[in-house]
N, C-alpha and C. Protein backbone atom coordinates (compact mmCIF):
# COMPACT_ATOMS: atom_id res chain seq x y z
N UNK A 1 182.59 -55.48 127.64
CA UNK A 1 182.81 -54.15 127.11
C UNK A 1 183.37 -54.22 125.68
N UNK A 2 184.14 -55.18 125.57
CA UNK A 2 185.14 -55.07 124.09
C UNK A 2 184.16 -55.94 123.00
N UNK A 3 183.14 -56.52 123.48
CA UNK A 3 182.01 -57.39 122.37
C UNK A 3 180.87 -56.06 122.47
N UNK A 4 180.41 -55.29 123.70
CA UNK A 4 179.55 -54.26 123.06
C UNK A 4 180.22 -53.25 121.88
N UNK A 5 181.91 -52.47 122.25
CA UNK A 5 182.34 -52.02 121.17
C UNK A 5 182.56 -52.72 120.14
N UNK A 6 182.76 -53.70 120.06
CA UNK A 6 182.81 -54.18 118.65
C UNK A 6 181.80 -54.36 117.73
N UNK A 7 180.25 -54.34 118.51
CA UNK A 7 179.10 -54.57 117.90
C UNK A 7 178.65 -52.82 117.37
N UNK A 8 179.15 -51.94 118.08
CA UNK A 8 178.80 -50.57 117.52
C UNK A 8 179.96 -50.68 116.43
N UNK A 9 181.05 -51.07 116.55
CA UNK A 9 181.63 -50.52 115.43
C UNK A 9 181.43 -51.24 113.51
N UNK A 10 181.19 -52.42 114.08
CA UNK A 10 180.38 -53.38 113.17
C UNK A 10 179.05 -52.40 112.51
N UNK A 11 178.27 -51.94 113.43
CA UNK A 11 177.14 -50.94 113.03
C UNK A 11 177.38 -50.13 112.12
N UNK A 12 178.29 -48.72 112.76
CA UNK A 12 178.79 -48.30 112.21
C UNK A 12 179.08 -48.56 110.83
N UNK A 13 180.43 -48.79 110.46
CA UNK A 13 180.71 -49.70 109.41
C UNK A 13 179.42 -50.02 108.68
N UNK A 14 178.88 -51.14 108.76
CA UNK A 14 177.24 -51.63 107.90
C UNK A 14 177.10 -50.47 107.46
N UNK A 15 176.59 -49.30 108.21
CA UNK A 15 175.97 -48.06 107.99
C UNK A 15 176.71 -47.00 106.69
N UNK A 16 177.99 -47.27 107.03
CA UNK A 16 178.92 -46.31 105.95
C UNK A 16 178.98 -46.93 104.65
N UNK A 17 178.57 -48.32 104.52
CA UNK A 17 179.03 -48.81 103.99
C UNK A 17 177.42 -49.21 102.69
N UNK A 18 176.59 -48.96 103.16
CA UNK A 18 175.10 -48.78 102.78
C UNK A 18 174.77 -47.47 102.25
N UNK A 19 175.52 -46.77 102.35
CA UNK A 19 174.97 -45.16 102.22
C UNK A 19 175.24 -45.29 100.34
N UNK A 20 174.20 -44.50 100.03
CA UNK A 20 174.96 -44.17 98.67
C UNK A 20 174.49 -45.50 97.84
N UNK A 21 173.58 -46.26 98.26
CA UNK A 21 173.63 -47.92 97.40
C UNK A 21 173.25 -47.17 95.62
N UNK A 22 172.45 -46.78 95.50
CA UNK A 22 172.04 -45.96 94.02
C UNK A 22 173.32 -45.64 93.33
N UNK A 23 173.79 -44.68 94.18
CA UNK A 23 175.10 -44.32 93.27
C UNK A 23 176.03 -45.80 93.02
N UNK A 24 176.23 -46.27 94.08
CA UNK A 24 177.48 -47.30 93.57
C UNK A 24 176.46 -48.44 92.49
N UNK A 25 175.48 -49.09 92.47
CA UNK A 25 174.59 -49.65 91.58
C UNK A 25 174.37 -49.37 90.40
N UNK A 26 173.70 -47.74 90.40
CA UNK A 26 173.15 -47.28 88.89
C UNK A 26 174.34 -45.86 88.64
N UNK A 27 175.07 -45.37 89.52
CA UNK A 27 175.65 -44.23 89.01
C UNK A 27 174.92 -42.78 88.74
N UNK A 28 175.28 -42.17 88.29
CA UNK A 28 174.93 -40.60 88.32
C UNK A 28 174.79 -40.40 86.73
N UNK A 29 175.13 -40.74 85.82
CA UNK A 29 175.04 -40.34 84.45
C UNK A 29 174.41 -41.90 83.85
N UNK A 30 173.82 -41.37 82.86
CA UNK A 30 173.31 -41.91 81.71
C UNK A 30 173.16 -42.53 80.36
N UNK A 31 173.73 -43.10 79.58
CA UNK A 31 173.48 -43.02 78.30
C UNK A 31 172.46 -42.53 77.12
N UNK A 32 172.12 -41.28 77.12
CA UNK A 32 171.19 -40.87 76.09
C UNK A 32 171.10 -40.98 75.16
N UNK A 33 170.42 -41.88 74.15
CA UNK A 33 170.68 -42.67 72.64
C UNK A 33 169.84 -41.88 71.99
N UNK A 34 169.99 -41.24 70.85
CA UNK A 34 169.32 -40.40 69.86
C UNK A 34 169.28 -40.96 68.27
N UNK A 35 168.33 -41.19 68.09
CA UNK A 35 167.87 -42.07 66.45
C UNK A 35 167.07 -41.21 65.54
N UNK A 36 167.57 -40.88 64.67
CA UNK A 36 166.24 -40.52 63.62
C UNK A 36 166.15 -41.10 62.26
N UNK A 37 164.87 -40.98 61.84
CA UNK A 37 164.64 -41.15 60.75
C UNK A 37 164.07 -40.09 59.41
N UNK A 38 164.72 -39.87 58.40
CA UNK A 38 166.52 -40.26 58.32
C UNK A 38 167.72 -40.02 59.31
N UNK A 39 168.65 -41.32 58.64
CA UNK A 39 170.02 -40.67 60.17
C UNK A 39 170.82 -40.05 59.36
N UNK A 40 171.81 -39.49 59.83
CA UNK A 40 172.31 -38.56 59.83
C UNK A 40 172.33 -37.12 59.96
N UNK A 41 171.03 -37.15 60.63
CA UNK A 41 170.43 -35.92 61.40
C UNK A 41 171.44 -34.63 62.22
N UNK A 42 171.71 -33.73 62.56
CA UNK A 42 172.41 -33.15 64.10
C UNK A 42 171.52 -33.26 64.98
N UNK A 43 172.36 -33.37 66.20
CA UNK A 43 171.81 -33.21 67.31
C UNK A 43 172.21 -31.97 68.44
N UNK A 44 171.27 -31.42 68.85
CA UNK A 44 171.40 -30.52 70.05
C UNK A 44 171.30 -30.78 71.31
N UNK A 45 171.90 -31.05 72.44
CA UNK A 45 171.15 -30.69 73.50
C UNK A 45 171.22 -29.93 74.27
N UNK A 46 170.29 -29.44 75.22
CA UNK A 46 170.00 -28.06 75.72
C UNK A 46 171.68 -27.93 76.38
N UNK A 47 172.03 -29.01 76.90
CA UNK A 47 173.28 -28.48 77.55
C UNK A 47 174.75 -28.63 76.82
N UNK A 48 174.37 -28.18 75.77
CA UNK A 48 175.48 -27.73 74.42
C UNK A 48 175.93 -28.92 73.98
N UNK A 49 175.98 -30.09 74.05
CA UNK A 49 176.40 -31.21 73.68
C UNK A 49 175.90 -31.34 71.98
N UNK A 50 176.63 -31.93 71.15
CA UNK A 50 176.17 -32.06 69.73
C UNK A 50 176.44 -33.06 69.51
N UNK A 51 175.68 -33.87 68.11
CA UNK A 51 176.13 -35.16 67.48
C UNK A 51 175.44 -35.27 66.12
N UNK A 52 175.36 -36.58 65.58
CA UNK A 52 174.81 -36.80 64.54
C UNK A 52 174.16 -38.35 64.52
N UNK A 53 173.10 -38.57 64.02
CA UNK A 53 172.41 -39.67 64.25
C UNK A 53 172.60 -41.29 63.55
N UNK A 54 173.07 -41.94 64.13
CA UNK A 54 172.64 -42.39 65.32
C UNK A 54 173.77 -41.86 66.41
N UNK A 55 173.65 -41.70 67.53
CA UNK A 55 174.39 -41.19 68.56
C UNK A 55 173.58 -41.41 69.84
N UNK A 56 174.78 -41.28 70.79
CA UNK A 56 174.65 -41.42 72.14
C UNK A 56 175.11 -40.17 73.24
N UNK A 57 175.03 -40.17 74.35
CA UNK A 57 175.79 -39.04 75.04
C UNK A 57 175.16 -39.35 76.58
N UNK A 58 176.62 -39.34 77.24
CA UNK A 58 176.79 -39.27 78.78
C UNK A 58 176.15 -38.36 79.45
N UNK A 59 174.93 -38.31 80.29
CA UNK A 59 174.38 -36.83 81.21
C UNK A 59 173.85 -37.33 82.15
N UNK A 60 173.87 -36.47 82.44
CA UNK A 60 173.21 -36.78 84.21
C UNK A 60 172.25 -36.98 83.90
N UNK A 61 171.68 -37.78 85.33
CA UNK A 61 170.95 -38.60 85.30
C UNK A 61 169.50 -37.73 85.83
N UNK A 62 170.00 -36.75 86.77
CA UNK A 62 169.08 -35.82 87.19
C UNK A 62 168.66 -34.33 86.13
N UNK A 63 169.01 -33.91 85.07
CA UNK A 63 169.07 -33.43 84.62
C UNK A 63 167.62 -33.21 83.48
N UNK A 64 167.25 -32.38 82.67
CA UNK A 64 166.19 -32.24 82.34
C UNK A 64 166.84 -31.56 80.97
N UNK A 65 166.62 -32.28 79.92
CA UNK A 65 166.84 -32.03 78.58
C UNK A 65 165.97 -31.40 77.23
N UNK A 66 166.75 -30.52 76.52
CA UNK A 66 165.78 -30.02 75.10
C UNK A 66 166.81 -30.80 74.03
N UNK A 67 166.43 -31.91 73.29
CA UNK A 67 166.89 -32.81 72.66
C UNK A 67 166.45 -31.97 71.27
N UNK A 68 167.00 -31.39 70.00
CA UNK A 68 166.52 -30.85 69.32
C UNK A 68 167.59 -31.82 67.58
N UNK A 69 166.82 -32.41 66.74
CA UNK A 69 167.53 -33.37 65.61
C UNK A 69 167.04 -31.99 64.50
N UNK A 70 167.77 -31.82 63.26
CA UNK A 70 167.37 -31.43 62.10
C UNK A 70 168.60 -31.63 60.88
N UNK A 71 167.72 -31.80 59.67
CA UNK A 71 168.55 -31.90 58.67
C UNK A 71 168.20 -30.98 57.51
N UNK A 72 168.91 -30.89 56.92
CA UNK A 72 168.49 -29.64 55.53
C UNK A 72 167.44 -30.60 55.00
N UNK A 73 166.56 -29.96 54.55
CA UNK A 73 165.26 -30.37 53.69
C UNK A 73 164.09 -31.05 54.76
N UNK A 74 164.40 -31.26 56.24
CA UNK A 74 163.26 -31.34 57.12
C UNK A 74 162.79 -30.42 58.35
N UNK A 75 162.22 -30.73 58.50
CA UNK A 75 161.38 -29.90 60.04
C UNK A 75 162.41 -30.59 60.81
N UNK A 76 162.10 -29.41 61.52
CA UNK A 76 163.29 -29.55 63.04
C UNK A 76 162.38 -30.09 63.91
N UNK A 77 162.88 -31.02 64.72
CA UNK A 77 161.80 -32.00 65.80
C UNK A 77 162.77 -31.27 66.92
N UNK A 78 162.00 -31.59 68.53
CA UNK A 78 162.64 -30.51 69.35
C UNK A 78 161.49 -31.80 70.78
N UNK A 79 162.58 -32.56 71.08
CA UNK A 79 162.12 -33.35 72.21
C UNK A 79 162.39 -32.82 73.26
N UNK A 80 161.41 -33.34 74.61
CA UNK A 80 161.43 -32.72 75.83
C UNK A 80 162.18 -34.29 76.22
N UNK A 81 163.28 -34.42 77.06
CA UNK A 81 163.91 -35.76 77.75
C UNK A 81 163.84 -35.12 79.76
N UNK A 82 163.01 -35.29 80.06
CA UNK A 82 162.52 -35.49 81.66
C UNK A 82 163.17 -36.89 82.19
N UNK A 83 163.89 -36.17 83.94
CA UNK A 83 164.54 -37.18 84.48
C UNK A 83 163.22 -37.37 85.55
N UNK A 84 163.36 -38.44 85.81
CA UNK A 84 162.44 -38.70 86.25
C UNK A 84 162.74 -40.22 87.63
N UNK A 85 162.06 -40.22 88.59
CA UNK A 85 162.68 -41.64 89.86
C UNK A 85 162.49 -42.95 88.72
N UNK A 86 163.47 -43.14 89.01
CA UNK A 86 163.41 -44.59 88.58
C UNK A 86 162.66 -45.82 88.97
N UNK A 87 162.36 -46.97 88.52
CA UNK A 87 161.44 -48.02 89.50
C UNK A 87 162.60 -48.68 90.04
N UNK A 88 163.68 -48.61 89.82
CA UNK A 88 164.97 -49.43 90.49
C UNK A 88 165.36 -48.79 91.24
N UNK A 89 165.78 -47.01 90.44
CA UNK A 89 166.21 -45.96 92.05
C UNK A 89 165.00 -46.14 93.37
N UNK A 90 163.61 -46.34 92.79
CA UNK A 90 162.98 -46.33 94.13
C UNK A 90 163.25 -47.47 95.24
N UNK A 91 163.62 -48.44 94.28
CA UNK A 91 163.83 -49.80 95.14
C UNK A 91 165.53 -49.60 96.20
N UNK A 92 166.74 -48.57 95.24
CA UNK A 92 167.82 -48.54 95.60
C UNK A 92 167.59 -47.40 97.33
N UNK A 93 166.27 -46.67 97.19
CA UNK A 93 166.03 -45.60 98.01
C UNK A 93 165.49 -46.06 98.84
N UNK A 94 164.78 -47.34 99.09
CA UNK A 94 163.94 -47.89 100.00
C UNK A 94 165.28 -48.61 101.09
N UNK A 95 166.38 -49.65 100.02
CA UNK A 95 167.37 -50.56 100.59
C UNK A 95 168.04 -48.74 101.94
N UNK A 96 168.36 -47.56 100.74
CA UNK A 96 168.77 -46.78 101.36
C UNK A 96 168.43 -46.36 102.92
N UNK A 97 166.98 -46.16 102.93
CA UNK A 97 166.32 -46.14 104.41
C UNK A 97 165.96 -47.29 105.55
N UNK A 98 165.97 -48.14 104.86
CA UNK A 98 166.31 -49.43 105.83
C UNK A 98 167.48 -49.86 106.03
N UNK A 99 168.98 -49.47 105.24
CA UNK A 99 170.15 -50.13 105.72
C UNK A 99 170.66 -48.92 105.85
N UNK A 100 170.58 -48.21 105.15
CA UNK A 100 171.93 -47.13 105.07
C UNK A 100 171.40 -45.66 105.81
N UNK A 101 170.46 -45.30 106.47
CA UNK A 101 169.76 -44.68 106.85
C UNK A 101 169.72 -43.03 105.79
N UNK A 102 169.59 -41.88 106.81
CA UNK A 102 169.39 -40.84 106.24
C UNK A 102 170.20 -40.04 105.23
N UNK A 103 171.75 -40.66 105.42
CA UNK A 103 173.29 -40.21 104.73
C UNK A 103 173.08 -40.90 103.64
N UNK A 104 173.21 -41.70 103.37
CA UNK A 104 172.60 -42.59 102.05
C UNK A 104 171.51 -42.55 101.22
N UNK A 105 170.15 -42.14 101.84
CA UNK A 105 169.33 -41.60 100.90
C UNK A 105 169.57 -39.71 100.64
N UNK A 106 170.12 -39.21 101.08
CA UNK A 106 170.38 -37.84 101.04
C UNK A 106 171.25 -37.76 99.57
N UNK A 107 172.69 -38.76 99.79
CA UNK A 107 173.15 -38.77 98.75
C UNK A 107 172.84 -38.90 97.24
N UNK A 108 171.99 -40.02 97.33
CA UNK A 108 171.36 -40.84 96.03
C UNK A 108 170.11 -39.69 95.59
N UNK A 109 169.71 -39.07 96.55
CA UNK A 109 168.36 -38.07 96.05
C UNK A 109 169.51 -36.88 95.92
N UNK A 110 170.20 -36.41 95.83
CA UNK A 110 171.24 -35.19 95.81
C UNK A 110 171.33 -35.41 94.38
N UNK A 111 172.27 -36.78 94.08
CA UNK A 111 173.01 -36.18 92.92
C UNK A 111 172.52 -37.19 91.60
N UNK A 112 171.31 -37.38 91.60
CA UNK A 112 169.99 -38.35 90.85
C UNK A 112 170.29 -39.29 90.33
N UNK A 113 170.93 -40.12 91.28
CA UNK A 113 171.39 -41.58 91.00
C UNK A 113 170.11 -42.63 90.95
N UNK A 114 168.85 -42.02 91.54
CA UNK A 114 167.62 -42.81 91.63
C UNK A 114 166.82 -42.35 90.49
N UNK A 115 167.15 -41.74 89.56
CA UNK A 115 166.42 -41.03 88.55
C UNK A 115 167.11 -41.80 87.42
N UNK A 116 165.91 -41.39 86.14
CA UNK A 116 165.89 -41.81 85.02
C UNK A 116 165.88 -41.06 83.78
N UNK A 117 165.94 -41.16 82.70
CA UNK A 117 165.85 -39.92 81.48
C UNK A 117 164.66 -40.65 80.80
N UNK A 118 163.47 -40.16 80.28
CA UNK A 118 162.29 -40.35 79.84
C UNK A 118 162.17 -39.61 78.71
N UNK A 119 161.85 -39.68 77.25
CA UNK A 119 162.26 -40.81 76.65
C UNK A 119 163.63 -41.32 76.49
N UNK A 120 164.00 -42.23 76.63
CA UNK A 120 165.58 -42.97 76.11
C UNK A 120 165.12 -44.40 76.16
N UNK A 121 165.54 -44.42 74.29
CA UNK A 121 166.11 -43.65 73.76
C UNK A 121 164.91 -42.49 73.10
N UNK A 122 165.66 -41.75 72.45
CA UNK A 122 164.79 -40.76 71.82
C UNK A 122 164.92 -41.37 70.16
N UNK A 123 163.71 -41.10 69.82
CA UNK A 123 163.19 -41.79 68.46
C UNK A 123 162.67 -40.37 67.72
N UNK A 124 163.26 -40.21 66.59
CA UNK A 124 162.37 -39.15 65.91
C UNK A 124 162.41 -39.50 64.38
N UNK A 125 161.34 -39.36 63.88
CA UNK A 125 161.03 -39.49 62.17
C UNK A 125 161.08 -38.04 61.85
N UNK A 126 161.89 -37.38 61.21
CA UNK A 126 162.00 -36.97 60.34
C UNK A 126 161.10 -36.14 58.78
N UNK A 127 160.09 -35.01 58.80
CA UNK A 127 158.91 -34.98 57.87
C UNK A 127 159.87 -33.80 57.26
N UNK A 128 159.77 -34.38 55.70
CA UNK A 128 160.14 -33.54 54.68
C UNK A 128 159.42 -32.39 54.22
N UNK A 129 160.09 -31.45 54.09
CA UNK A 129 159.66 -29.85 53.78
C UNK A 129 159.14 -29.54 52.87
């Protein structure tokens, strides 16, 4: 009796302990790197964040971006940044359903720890007015 409970609780355990592999691996946020040419560009993004080029910025990973660079004397460039599954989140989502079962991939597809930001970095040239 005390080697069958110990083998469920061992289970158990494994199981809690598997859930979530994406998040603890790749995390929930991002590094979004923004370059233009010329630098010293601003930067927008849709979710109010600002900078100047070259720059970076923390976002989720699930999230869906309007990346917008301009400088006096050029056209304003205005990127689309799509999150998108990752080829590693898919691999972290697969470990998820074979070890960590349904609690573990629920998590990692919840809060887009298996997702990616497409383009990153973001590259923009710059055309004079």
């Amino acid at each position: 009796m005390l080697k069958q409970l110990l083998s469920i609780t061992t289970l158990v355990l494994l199981s809690i302990a598997f859930t979530g592999c994406a998040t603890i691996t790749r995390g929930t946020e991002e590094a979004l790197v923004v370059e233009s040419d010329p630098a010293g560009a601003d930067v927008k993004l849709s979710n109010g964040m600002v900078g100047k080029t070259p720059t970076s910025f923390m976002v989720k990973r699930k999230t869906n971006l309007v990346v917008t660079v301009s400088k006096a004397g050029y056209q304003t460039a205005t990127i689309n940044v799509n999150s998108q599954i990752a080829q590693s989140g898919g691999a972290a989502m697969a470990g998820n359903i074979i070890f960590g079962g349904v609690i573990g991939a629920a998590v990692d597809s919840s809060n887009g720890a298996t997702r990616e930001l497409k383009p990153n970095p973001v590259k923009v040239k710059l055309n004079r007015l």
